[in-house]
Structures are given as structure tokens and as C-alpha cells.
Protein backbone atom coordinates (compact mmCIF):
# COMPACT_ATOMS: atom_id res chain seq x y z
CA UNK A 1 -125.63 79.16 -18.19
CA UNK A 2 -127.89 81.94 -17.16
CA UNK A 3 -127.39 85.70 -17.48
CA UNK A 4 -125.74 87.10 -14.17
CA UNK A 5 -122.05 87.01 -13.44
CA UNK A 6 -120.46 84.00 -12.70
CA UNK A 7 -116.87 82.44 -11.74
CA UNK A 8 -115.71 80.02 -14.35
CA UNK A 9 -112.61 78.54 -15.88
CA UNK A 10 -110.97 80.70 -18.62
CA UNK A 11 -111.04 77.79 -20.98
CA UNK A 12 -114.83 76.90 -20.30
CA UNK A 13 -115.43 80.99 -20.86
CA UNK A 14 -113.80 81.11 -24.84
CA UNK A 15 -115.55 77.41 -25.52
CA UNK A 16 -118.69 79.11 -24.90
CA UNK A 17 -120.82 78.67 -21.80
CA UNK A 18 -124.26 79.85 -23.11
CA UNK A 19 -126.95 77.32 -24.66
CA UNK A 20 -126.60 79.03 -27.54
CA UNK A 21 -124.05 80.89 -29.93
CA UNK A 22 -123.23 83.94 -27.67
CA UNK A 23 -121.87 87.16 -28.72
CA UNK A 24 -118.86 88.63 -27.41
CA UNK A 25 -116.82 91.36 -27.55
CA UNK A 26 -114.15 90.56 -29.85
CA UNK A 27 -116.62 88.67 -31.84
CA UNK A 28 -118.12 91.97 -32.21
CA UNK A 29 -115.39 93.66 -33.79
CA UNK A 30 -114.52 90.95 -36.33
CA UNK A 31 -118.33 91.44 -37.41
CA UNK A 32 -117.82 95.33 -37.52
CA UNK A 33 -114.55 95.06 -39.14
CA UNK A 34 -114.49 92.18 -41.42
CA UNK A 35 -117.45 90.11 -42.27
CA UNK A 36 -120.09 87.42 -40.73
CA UNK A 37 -118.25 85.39 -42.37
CA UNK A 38 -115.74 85.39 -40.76
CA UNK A 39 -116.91 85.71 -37.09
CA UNK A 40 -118.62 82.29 -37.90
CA UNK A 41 -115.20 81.16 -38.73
CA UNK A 42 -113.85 82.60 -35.65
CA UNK A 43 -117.17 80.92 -33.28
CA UNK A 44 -116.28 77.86 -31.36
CA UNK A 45 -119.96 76.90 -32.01
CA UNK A 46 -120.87 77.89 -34.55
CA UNK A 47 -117.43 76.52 -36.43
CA UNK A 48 -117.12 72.56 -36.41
CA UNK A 49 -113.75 73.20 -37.65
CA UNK A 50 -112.88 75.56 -35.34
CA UNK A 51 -108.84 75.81 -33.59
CA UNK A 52 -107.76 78.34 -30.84
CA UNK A 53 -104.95 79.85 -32.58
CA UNK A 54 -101.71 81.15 -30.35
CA UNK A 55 -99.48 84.21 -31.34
CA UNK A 56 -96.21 83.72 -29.06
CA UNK A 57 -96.17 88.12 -29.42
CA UNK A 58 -98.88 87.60 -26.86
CA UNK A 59 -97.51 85.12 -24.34
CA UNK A 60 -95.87 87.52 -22.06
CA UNK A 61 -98.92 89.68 -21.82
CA UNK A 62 -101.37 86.50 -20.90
CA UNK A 63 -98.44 85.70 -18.50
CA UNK A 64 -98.71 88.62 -17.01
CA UNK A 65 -102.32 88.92 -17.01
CA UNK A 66 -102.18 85.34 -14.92
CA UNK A 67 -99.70 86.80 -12.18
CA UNK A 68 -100.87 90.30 -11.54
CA UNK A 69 -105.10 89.61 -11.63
CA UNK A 70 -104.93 86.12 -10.71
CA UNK A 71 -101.58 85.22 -8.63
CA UNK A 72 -101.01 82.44 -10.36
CA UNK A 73 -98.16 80.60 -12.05
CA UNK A 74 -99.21 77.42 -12.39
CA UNK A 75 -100.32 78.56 -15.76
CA UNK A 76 -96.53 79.36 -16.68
CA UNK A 77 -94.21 76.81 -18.26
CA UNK A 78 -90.96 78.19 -18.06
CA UNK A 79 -88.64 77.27 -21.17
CA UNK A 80 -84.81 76.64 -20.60
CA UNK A 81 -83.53 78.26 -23.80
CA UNK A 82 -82.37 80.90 -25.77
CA UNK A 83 -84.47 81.25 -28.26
CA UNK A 84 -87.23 78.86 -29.95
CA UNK A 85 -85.19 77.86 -32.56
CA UNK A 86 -84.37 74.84 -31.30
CA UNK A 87 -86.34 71.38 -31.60
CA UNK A 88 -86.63 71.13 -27.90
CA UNK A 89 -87.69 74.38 -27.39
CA UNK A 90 -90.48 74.24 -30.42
CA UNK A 91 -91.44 70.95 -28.58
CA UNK A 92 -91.71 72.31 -24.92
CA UNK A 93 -93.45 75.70 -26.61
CA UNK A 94 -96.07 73.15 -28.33
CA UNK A 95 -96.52 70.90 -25.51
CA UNK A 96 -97.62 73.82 -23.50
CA UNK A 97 -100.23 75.27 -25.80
CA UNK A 98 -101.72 71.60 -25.66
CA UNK A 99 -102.15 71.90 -22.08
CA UNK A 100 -103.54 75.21 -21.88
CA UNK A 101 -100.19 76.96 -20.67
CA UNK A 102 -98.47 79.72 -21.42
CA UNK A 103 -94.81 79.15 -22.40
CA UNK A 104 -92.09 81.67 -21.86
CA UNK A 105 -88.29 81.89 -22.03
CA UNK A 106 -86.47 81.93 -18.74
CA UNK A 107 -85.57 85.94 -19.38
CA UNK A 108 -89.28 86.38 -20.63
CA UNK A 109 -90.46 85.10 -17.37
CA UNK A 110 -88.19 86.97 -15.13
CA UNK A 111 -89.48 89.99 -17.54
CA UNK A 112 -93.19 88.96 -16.55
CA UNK A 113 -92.00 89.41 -12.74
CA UNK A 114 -90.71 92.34 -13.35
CA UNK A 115 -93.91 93.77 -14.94
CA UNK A 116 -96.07 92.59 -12.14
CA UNK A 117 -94.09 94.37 -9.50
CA UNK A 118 -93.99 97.56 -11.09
CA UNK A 119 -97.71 97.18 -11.99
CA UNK A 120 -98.52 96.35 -8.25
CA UNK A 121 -96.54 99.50 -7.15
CA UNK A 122 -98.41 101.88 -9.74
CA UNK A 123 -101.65 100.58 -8.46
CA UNK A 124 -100.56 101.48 -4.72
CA UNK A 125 -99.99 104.58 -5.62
CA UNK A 126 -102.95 105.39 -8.21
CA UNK A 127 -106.90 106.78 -7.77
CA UNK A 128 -108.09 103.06 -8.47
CA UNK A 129 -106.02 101.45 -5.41
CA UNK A 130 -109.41 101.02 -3.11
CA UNK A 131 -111.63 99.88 -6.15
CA UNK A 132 -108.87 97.61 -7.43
CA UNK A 133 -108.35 95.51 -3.69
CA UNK A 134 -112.06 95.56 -3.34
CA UNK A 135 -112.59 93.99 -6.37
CA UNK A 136 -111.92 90.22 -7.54
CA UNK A 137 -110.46 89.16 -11.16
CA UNK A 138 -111.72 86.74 -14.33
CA UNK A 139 -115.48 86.66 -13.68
CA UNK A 140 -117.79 86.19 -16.64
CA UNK A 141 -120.47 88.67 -17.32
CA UNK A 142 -123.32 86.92 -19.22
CA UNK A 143 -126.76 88.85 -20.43
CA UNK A 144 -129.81 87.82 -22.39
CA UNK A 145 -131.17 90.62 -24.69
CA UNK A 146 -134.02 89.78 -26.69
CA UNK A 147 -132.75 86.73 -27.71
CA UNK A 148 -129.30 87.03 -28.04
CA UNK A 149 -126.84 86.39 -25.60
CA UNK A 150 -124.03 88.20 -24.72
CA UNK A 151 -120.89 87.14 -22.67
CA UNK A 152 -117.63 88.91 -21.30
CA UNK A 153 -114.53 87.99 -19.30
CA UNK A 154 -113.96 90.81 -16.63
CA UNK A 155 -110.21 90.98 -15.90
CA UNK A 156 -111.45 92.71 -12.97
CA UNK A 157 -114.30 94.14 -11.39
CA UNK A 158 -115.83 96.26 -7.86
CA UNK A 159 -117.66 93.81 -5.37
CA UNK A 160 -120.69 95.99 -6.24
CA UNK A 161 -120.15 95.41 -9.92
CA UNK A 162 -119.74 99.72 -10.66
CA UNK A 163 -116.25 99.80 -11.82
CA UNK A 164 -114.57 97.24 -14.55
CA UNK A 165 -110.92 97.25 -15.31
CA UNK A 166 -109.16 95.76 -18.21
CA UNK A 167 -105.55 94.96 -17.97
CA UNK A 168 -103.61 95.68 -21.42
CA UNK A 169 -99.74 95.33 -21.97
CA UNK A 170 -98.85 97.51 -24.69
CA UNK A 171 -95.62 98.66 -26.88
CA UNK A 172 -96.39 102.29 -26.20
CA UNK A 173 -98.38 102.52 -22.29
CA UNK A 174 -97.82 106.74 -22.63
CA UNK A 175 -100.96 108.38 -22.39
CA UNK A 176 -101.01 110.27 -25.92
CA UNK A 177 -99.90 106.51 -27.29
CA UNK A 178 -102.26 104.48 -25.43
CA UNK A 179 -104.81 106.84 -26.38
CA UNK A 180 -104.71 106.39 -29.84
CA UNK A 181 -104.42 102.68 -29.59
CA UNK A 182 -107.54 102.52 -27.83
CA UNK A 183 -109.31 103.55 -31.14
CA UNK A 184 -107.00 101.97 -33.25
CA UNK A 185 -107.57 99.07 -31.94
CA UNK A 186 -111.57 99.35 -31.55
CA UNK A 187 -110.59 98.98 -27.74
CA UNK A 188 -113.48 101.48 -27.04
CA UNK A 189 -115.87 98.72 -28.31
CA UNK A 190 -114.70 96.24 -25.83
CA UNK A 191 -115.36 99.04 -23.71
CA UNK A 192 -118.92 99.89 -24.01
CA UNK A 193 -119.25 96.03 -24.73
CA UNK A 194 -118.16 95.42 -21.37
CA UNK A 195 -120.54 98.06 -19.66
CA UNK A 196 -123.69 96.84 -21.49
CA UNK A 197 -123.75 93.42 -20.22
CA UNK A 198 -122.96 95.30 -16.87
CA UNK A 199 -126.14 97.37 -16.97
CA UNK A 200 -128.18 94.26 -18.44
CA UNK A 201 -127.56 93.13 -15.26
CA UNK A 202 -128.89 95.62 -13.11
CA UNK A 203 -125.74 97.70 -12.39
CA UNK A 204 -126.50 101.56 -12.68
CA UNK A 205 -123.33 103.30 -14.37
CA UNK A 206 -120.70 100.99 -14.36
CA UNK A 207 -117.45 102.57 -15.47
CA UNK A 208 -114.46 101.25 -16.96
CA UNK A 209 -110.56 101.95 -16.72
CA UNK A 210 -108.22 100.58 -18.77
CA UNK A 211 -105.05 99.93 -17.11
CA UNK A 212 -102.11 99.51 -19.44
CA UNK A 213 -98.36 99.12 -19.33
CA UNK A 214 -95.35 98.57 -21.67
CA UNK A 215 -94.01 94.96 -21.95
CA UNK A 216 -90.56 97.04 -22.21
CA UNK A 217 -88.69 97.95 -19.47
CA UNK A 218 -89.47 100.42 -16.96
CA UNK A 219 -92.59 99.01 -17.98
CA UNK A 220 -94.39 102.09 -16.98
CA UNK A 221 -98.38 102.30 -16.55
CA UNK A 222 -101.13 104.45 -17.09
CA UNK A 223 -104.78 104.68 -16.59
CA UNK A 224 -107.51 105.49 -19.02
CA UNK A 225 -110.96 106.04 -20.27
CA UNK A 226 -113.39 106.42 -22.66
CA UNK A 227 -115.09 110.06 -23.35
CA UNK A 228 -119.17 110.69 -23.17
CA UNK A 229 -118.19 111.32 -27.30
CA UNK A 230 -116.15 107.84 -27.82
CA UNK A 231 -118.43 106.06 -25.72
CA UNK A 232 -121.93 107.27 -27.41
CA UNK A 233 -119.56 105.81 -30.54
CA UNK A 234 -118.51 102.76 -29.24
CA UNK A 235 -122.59 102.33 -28.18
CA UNK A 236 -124.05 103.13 -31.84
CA UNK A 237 -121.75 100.78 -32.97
CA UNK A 238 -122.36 97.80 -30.56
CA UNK A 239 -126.34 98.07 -30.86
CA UNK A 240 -125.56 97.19 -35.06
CA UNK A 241 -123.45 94.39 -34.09
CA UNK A 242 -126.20 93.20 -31.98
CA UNK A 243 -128.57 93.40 -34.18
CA UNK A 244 -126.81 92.38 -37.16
CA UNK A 245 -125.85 89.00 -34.71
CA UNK A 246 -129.15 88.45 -34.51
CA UNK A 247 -130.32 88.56 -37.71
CA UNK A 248 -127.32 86.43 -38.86
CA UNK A 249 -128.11 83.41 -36.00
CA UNK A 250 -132.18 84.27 -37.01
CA UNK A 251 -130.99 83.38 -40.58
CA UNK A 252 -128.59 81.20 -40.68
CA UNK A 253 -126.64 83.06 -43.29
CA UNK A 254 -123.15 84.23 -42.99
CA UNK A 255 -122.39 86.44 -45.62
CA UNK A 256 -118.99 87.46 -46.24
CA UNK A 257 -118.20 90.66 -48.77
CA UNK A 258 -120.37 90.36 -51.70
CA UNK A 259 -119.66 90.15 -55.52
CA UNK A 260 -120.03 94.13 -56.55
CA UNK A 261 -116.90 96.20 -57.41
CA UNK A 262 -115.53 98.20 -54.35
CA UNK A 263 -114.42 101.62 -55.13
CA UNK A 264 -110.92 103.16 -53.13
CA UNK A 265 -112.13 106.56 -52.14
CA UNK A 266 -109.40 109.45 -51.51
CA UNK A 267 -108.95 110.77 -48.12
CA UNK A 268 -109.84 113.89 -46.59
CA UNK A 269 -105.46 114.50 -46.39
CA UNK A 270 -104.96 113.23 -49.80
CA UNK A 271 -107.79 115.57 -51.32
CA UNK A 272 -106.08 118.61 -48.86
CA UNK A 273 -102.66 117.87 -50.73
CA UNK A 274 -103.55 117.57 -54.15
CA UNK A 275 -105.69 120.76 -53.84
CA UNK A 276 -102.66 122.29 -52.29
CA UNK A 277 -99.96 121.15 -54.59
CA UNK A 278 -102.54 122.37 -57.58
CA UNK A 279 -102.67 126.34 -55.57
CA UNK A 280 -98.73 125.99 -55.73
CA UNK A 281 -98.52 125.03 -59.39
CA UNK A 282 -101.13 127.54 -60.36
């Protein structure tokens, strides 16, 4: 596939359209976070072995992600049940996954409706209503950059390709929680991940907004952003996983942690309270 930005199936997208091993986003982090390692592990080509793994915590955010950018529930299997305790239910919940469905529980899905309608009506009423209706959902973003190749999945993005927005369901959608979930969960890589491929493909100052909302109910929204401070972050940090990608595929070699002894530093708080506690006993 060549670099530009280009309408595919989801499932084609995560097997990895590129000719060779591409780099993406969440790739990204497990190299920044973990090890090569275990990004190789986590490659579908680069890991023969390699099995797309399913957390059910997530269904009813990919649901939702299906109905609200895409309109579609074809990728829904609804499960009469309780629970998924039950044999049948495991069995219906498997039998999904094998087909590339999402399986929810009858009250789950009526929750998922719920979501999308509320999530519809925020929109209507927010600063991104005109960029979000002239803007179309799941494209791929792929970019060559000396050598390596880079691919994202746009949840949605302008018809001129200047504003990306990333659809997140969330425990906590307040803006003070959000917020800190953003860099708790290295969102702000996916981030300036996202806008790099954008500008390797000719776009001048693409922005991104995260929209995000709680899977519980009102399931209120918000909007947010990255800073000029997080984002010249997030940037530092995606050029070294770029270029330690490269050297890794150049190589061949995958390490993972290393054999020297790793020393537990103390942290800037616990260093504050001990030199506090040692003021009071003095």
C-alpha cells in the first residue's frame, strides 16, 4: 500500500497493509513503555505466532465506536443473557470474536444506544459540529519516512485532512479526569502520532480533538487537546520511537530489558516527606 490516506477494512488495517513491518501508534508506546521485545511480540508481521487478543471491558466502547463514526450494527451481536456465565453465552461471546464481531448483552447494547444519542446531541451543540459533518470516519493514514513506514486509523477526519478526531469512552469523561488520563495513558503520543503521518502527507497544521465520554450513564462528553508543551513532548518522544523502530527492523534484533541490576529510585514526594518527617523529629 502506498503512503496517502486510504479507505480500508478495519481488519485489513491491524493485519498490516504496508509491504513491510509498519509502525503504529500503539506500537509506539509498547516500544516507549516496555521493550522491543515485546512490540515484536505484539506485530502481526513480525510475530508468526501472533493472536488478536479481546478484553470484553472494551466491547461496549468498540460498539460504540461502530454506531456513532460508522452507523453501523452489523458489527454487533447482541447476546440474550444475563451475564456470561453461562455456556451459551461464553459460546455466542466466542463465536463472535471469531467472526470479527463485537458481542454485547442485551442491556449493554441498549447502553451503546444510549451513548450514541447523547454523543450525537453533544456534537450538535459543540465548536466541532461543522468539522465533524464535513468529515468522514475509519480512514487509514499511511506515510513513508526514510524507510520506515508509518500507519494510523483515523476515527475521523476534515475532507481537507486539517482536523483529526479520536473518539474515546472513558470511566471519568470530566475535563480535570480526562485530562489526566490523556497522559496517563500516553494518549498524547497517539496524538502527535496521528498528526505526523498527517503532515507527511502534505497537510499544513493538522489539529486533533479528542472527543470522550463516560460509558456510565448520563454518559456525558467533553472535548480536548493537547498543549504546544505536551505536544513538543509527545513529538521528542515519537521521533525516538521512530528511530529506535528503525534501527530494530535495520537489525533484526529485538532486545527486551537486559541482564544489569535495576535500581528503585525514591520520588521527588517520597524524598519531600522523609525530609519533612526528619524537620518534625528534629
Amino acid at each position: 500500500m502506498k503512503q496517502g490516506f486510504h479507505r480500508i477494512q478495519a481488519d485489513q488495517y491491524h493485519d498490516d497493509p504496508c509491504v513491510v513491518p509498519s509502525l503504529s501508534s500503539s506500537i509506539a508506546q509498547i516500544l516507549l513503555r516496555e521493550s522491543p521485545r515485546k512490540a515484536w511480540f505484539n506485530h502481526p508481521k513480525l510475530n508468526p505466532d501472533y493472536r488478536e487478543q479481546h478484553d470484553g471491558k472494551f466491547d461496549i466502547g468498540t460498539a460504540a465506536h461502530a454506531v456513532l463514526l460508522e452507523d453501523d450494527q452489523s458489527k454487533i451481536v447482541i447476546v440474550q443473557a444475563d451475564d456470561w456465565r453461562s455456556k451459551a453465552a461464553k459460546q455466542a461471546r466466542g463465536d463472535a470474536y471469531a467472526e470479527g464481531k463485537t458481542p454485547l448483552l442485551e442491556r449493554h447494547h441498549a447502553a451503546v444506544m444510549q451513548m450514541v444519542e447523547v454523543a450525537k446531541e453533544f456534537i450538535v451543540s459543540s465548536e466541532i459540529a461543522d468539522y465533524w459533518n464535513d468529515s468522514e470516519s475509519e480512514l487509514a493514514g499511511i506515510a513513508l519516512e526514510d524507510g520506515v513506514w508509518l500507519r494510523c486509523l483515523f476515527d475521523r477526519i476534515t475532507a481537507n485532512r486539517r482536523v483529526i478526531f479520536d473518539y474515546k469512552t472513558s470511566e471519568d469523561s470530566s475535563p480535570d479526569g480526562f485530562s489526566r488520563q490523556i497522559t496517563r495513558m500516553a494518549y498524547f503520543i497517539q496524538e502527535s502520532f496521528y498528526r505526523r503521518i498527517a503532515r507527511d502527507n502534505g497537510i499544513t497544521g493538522p489539529r486533533f480533538v479528542f472527543l470522550a465520554q463516560s460509558v456510565e450513564p448520563p454518559h456525558e462528553c467533553s472535548l480536548h487537546g493537547c498543549d504546544p508543551a505536551l505536544q513538543e513532548i509527545a513529538d521528542a518522544q515519537v521521533e525516538r520511537a521512530i528511530r529506535l523502530w528503525r534501527q530494530c527492523v535495520k537489525a533484526n534484533d529485538w532486545p527486551s530489558y537486559g541482564g544489569r541490576i535495576h535500581w528503585a529510585m525514591p520520588t521527588s514526594y517520597m524524598i519531600a516527606e522523609h525530609e519533612r518527617r526528619l524537620q518534625e523529629a528534629a
